[in-house]
Protein backbone atom coordinates (compact mmCIF):
# COMPACT_ATOMS: atom_id res chain seq x y z
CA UNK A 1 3.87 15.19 -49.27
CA UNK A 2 6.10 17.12 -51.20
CA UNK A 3 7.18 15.43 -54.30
CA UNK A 4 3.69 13.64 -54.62
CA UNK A 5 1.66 17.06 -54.40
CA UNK A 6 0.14 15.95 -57.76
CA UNK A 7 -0.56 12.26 -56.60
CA UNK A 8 -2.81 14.07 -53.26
CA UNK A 9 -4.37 16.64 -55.51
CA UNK A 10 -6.08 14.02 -57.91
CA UNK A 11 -6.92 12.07 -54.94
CA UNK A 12 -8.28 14.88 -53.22
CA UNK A 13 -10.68 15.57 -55.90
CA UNK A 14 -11.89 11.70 -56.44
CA UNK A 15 -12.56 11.76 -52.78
CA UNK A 16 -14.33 14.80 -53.09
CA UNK A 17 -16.50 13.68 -55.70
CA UNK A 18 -16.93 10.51 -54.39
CA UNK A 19 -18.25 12.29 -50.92
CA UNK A 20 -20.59 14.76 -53.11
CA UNK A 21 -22.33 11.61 -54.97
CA UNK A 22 -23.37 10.26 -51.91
CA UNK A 23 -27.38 10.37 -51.05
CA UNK A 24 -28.40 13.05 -48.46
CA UNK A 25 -29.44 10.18 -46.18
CA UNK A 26 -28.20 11.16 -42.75
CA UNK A 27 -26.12 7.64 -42.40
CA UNK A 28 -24.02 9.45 -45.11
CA UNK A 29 -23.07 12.90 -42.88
CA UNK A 30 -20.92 11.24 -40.27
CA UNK A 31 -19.00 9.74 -43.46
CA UNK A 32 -18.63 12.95 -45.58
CA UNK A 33 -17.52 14.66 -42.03
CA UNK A 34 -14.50 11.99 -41.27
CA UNK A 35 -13.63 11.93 -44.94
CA UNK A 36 -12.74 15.42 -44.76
CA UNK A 37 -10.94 15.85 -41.75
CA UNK A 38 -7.03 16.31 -42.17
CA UNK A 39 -5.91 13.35 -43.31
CA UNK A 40 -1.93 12.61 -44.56
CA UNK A 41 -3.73 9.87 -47.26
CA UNK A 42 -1.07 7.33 -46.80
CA UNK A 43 -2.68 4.38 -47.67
CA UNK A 44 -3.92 5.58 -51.03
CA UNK A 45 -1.05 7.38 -51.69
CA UNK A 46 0.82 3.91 -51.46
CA UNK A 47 -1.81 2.56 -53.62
CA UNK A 48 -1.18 5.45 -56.49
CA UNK A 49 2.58 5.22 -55.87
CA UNK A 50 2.68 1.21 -56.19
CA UNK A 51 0.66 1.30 -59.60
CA UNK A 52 2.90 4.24 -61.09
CA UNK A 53 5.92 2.01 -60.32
CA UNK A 54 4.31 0.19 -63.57
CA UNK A 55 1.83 2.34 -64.98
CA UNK A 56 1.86 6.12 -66.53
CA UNK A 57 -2.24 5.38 -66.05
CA UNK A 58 -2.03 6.45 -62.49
CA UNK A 59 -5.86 7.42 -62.35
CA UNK A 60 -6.48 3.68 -62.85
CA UNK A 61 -5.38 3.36 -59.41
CA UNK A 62 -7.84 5.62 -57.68
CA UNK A 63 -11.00 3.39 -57.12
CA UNK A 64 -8.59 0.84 -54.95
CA UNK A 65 -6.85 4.13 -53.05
CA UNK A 66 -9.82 5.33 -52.25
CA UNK A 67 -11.06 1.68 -51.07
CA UNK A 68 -8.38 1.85 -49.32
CA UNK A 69 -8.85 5.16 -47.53
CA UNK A 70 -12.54 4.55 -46.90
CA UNK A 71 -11.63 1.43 -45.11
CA UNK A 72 -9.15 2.37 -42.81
CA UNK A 73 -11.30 5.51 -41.59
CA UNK A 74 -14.17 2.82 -41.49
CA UNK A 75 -12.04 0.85 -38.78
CA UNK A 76 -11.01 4.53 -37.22
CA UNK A 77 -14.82 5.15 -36.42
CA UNK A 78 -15.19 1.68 -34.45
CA UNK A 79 -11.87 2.36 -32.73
CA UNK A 80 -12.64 5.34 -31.18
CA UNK A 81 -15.70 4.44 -30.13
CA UNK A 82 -14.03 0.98 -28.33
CA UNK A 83 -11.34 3.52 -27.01
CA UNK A 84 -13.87 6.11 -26.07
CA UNK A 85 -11.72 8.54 -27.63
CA UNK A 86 -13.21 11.68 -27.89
CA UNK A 87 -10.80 13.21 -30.88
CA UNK A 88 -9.54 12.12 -33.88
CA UNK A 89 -7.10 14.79 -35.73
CA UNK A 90 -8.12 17.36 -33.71
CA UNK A 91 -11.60 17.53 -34.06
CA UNK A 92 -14.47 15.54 -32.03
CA UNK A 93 -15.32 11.67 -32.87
CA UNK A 94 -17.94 10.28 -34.80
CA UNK A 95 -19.36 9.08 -31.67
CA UNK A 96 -18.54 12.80 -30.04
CA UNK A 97 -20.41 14.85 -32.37
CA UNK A 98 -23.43 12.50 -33.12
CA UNK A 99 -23.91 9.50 -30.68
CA UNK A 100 -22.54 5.99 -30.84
CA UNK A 101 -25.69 4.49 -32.31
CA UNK A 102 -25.09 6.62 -35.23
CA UNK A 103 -21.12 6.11 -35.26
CA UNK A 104 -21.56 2.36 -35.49
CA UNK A 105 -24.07 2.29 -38.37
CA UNK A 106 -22.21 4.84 -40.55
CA UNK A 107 -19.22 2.89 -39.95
CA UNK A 108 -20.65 0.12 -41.14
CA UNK A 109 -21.92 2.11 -44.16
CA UNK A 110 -18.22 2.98 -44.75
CA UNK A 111 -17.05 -0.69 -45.11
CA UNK A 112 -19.76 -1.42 -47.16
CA UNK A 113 -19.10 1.21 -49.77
CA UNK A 114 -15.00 0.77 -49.41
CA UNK A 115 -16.13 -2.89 -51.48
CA UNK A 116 -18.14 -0.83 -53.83
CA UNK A 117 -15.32 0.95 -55.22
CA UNK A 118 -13.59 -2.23 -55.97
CA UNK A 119 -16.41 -2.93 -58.57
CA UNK A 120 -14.79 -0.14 -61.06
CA UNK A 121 -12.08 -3.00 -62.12
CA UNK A 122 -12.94 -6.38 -64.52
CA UNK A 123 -14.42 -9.73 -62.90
CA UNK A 124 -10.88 -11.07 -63.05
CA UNK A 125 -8.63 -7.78 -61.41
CA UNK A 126 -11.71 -7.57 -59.07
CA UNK A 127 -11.25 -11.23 -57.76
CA UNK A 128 -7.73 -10.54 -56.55
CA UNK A 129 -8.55 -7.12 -55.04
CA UNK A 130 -11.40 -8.83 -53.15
CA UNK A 131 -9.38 -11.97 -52.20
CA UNK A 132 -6.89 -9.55 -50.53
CA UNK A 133 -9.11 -6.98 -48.96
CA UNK A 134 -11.15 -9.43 -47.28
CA UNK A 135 -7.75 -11.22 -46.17
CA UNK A 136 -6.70 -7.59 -44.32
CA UNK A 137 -10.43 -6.35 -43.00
CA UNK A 138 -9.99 -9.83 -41.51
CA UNK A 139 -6.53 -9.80 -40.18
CA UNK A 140 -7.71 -6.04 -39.14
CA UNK A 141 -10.47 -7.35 -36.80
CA UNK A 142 -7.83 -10.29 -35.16
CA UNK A 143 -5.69 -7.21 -34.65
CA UNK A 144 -8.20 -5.40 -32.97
CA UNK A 145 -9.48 -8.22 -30.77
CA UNK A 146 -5.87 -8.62 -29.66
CA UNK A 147 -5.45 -4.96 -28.47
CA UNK A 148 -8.40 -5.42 -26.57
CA UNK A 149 -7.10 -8.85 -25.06
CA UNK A 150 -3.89 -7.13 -24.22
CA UNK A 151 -5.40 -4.38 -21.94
CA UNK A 152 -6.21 -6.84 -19.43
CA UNK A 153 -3.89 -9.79 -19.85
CA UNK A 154 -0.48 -9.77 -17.61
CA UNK A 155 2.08 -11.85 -19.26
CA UNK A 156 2.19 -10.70 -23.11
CA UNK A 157 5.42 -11.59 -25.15
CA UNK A 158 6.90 -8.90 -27.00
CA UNK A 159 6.33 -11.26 -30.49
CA UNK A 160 2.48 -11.50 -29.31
CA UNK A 161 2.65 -6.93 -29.65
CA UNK A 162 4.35 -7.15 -33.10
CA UNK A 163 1.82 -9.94 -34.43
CA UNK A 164 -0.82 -7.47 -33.27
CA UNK A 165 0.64 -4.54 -34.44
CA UNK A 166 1.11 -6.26 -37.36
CA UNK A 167 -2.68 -7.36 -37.98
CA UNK A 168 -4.05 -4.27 -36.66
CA UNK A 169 -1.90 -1.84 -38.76
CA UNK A 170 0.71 -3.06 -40.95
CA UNK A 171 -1.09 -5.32 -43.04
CA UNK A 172 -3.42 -2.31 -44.29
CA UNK A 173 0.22 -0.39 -45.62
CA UNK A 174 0.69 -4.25 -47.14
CA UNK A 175 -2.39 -4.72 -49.31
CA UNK A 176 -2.43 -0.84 -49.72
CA UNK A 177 1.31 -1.59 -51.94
CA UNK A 178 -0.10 -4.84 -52.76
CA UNK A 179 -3.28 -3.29 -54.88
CA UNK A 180 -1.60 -0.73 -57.20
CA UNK A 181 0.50 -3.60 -58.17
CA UNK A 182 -2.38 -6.14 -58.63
CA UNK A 183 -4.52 -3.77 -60.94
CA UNK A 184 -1.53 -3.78 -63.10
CA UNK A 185 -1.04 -7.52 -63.32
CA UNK A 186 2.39 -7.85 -62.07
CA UNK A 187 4.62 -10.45 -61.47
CA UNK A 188 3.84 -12.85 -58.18
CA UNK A 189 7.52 -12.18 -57.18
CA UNK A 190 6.81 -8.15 -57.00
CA UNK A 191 3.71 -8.49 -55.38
CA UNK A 192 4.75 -10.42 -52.46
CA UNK A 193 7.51 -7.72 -52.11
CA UNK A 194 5.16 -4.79 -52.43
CA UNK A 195 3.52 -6.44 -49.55
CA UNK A 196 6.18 -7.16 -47.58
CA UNK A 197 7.45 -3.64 -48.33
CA UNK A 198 4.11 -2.46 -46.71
CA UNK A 199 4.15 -4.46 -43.85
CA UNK A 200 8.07 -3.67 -42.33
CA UNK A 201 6.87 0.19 -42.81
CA UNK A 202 3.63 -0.60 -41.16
CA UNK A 203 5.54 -1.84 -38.49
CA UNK A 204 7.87 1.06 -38.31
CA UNK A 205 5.04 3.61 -38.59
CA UNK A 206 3.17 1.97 -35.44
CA UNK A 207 6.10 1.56 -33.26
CA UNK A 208 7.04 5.02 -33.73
CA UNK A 209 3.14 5.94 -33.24
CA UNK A 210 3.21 4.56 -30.31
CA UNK A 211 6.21 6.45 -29.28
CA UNK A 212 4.75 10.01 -30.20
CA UNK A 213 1.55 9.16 -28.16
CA UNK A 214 3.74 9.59 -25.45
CA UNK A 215 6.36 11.49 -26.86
CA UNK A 216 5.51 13.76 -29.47
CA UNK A 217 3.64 17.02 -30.07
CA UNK A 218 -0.04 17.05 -29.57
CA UNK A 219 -1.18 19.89 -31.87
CA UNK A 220 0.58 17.65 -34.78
CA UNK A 221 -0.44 14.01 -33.58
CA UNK A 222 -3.97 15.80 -33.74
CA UNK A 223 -4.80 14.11 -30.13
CA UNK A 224 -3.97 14.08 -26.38
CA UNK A 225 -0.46 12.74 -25.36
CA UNK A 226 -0.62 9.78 -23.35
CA UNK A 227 -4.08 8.60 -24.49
CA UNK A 228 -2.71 5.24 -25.04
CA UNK A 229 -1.29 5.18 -21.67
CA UNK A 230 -4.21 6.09 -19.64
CA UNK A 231 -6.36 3.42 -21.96
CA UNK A 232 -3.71 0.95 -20.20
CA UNK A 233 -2.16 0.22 -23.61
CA UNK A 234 0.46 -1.46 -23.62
CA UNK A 235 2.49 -0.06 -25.78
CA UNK A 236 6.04 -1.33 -27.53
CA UNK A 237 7.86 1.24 -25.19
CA UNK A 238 5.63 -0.86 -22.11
CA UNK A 239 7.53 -4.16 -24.05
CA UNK A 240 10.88 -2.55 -24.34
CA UNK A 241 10.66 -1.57 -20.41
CA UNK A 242 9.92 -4.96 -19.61
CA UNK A 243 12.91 -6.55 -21.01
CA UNK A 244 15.09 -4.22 -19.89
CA UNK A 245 13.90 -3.73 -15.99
CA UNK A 246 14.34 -6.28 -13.27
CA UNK A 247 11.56 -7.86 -11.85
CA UNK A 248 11.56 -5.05 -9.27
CA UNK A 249 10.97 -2.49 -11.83
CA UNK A 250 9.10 -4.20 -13.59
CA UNK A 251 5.96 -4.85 -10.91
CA UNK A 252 6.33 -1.20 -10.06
CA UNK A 253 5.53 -0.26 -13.93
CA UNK A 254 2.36 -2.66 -13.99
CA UNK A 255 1.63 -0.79 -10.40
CA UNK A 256 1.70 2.47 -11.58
CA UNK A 257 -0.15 1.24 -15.02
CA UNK A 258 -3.10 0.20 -13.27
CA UNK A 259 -3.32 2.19 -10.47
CA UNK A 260 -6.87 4.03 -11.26
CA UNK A 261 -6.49 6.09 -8.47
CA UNK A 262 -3.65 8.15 -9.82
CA UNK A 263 -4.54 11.49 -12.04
CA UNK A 264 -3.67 11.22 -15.58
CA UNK A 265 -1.42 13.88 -16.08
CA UNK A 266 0.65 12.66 -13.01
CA UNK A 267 0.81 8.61 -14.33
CA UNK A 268 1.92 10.25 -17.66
CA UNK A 269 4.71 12.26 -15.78
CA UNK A 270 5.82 9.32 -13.63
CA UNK A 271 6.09 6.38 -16.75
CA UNK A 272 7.35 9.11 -18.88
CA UNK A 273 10.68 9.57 -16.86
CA UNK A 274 10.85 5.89 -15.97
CA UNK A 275 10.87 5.13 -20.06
CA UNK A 276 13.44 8.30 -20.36
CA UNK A 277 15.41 7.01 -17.48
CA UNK A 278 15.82 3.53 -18.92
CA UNK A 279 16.34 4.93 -22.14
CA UNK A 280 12.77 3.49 -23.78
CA UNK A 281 12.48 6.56 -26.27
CA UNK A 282 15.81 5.79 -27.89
CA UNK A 283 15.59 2.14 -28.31
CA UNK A 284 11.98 2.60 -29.64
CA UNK A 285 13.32 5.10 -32.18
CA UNK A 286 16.01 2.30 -32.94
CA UNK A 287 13.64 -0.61 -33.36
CA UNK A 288 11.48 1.93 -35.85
CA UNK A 289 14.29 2.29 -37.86
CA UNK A 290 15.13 -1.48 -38.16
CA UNK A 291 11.73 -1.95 -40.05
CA UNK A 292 12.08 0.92 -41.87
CA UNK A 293 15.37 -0.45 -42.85
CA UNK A 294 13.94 -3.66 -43.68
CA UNK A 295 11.43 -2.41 -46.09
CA UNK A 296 14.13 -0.14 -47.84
CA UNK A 297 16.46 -3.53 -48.48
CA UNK A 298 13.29 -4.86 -50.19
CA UNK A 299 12.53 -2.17 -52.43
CA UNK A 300 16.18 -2.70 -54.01
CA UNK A 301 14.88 -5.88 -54.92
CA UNK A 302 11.78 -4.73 -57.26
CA UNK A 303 12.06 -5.53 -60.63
CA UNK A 304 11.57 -1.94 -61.41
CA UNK A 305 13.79 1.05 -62.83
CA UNK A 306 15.73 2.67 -60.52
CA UNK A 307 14.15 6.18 -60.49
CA UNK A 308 10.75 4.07 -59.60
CA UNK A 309 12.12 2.66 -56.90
CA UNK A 310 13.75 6.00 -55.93
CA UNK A 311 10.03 7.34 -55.73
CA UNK A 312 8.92 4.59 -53.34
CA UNK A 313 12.49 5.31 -51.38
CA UNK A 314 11.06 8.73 -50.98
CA UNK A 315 7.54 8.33 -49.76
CA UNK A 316 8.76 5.46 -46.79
CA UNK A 317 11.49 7.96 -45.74
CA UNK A 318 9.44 11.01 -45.82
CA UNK A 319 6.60 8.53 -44.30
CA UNK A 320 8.95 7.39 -41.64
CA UNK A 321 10.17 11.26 -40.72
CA UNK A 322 6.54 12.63 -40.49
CA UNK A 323 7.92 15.11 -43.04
CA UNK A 324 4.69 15.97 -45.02
């Protein structure tokens, strides 16, 4: 991102290290191969921009970023294989390029050695990071279990998409703010709004994913459009519909949602113009911005300097724009 060029670069080269130290133990090749694929780093980024808010010793912050990091592409391996996605940022799979066998147990591997660089901090710093990571990886896994639920189930309440949303995204962004703060022993009352900061831009950042999966440019979402769609996602612009549409239109969504017999490219066409139609897109841009507005309002209330809390201002904006 511009502005926190620096912040990438020395994260870039931890990663790279980190990736260079590992054995040469096929379980590792899969690993060093997602590491590297283009990657915006926003979850360790948060982590290094959270701990500068109260630190010049940024570099202490790099074992939990790169936690961090190594975590959430741990869960990206085991989605795409439970999505049967066949790319991930514009390059093949895990599961693509070796086989699922092989996807699953280097995934593993990943989540085993995102706990490993937690060990870098003191038995007391370490307790906290723990006590939180194993709070998200958990609340990841409810997420996940709920997207999964969701595919099938008819009657889902708008509230039961943002709790999963929520879990399944959100709460990483949380504990990724959360961290930099915790290594740094601040105050209980900044750490709960670090995470809360976290989790309204989570929120943003996944309703406006799910808007560009259908909406947005394919050679810069780095996979197909519509991929949630023909996995029979339901997505917050499926939600937004919903409320919105009689029960009429509503039955003739679900229709053409399950409809297997219907070629992809022509269900995308047909729920694309009912969601432009109805005006979906905009109101999902709106209901982005109201998170995104939500975690701004709380970073006014950090007890931080205000040119730290300009820098956070600039990474959720810039975040939020997909300018970087």
């Amino acid at each position: 991102m511009e502005g926190f060029k620096d912040h990438i670069k020395l994260f870039e080269d931890y990663i790279d290290n980190f990736t260079s130290d590992l054995n040469n133990n096929a379980i590792y090749d899969p690993i060093k191969y997602f590491l590297k694929l283009p990657s915006k780093r926003i979850r360790p980024l948060l982590t290094l921009i959270s701990s500068s808010l109260y630190s010049d010793d940024i570099k202490n912050a790099l074992p939990a970023s790169l936690a961090n990091e190594v975590f959430h592409n741990f869960t990206l391996v085991h989605d795409d294989i439970m999505d049967s996605s066949k790319i991930r940022r514009g390059n093949d799979t895990v599961h693509i390029k070796w086989n699922i066998n092989q996807a699953i147990l280097s995934g593993d591997a990943m989540q085993i050695l995102a706990y490993k660089c937690l060990e870098n901090y003191d038995s007391k710093i370490q307790k906290k990071l723990i006590q939180i990571f194993n709070d998200t990886a958990l609340k990841i896994c409810e997420g996940q279990q709920l997207d999964i639920e969701f595919e099938k189930e008819k009657d889902i309440q708008f509230s039961d998409y943002i709790q999963m949303i929520k879990y399944k995204t959100a709460v990483l962004l949380g504990s990724s703010l959360k961290m930099g703060g915790i290594i740094n022993n601040i105050s209980d009352s900044d750490l709960g709004l670090l995470y809360d900061i976290g989790l309204n831009l989570g929120l943003a950042f996944q309703i406006q994913d799910d808007y560009l999966d259908l909406f947005g440019d394919e050679k810069l979402i780095g996979k197909k459009i519509g991929g949630d769609l023909i996995n029979r996602k339901k997505t917050v612009m499926y939600h937004v519909y919903k409320e919105l549409s009689s029960s009429e239109d509503s039955q003739f969504l679900d229709q053409i949602y399950n409809n297997s017999e219907i070629e992809d490219d022509i269900k995308i066409e047909k729920i694309t113009t009912l969601f432009k139609e109805s005006q979906v897109d905009i109101k999902t841009k709106n209901l982005s911005q109201e998170y995104s507005n939500k975690a701004i309002s709380l970073i006014e209330k950090l007890n931080i300097k205000n040119d730290k809390k300009t820098d956070l201002l600039v990474i959720c904006k810039k975040l939020l724009s997909r300018d970087y």
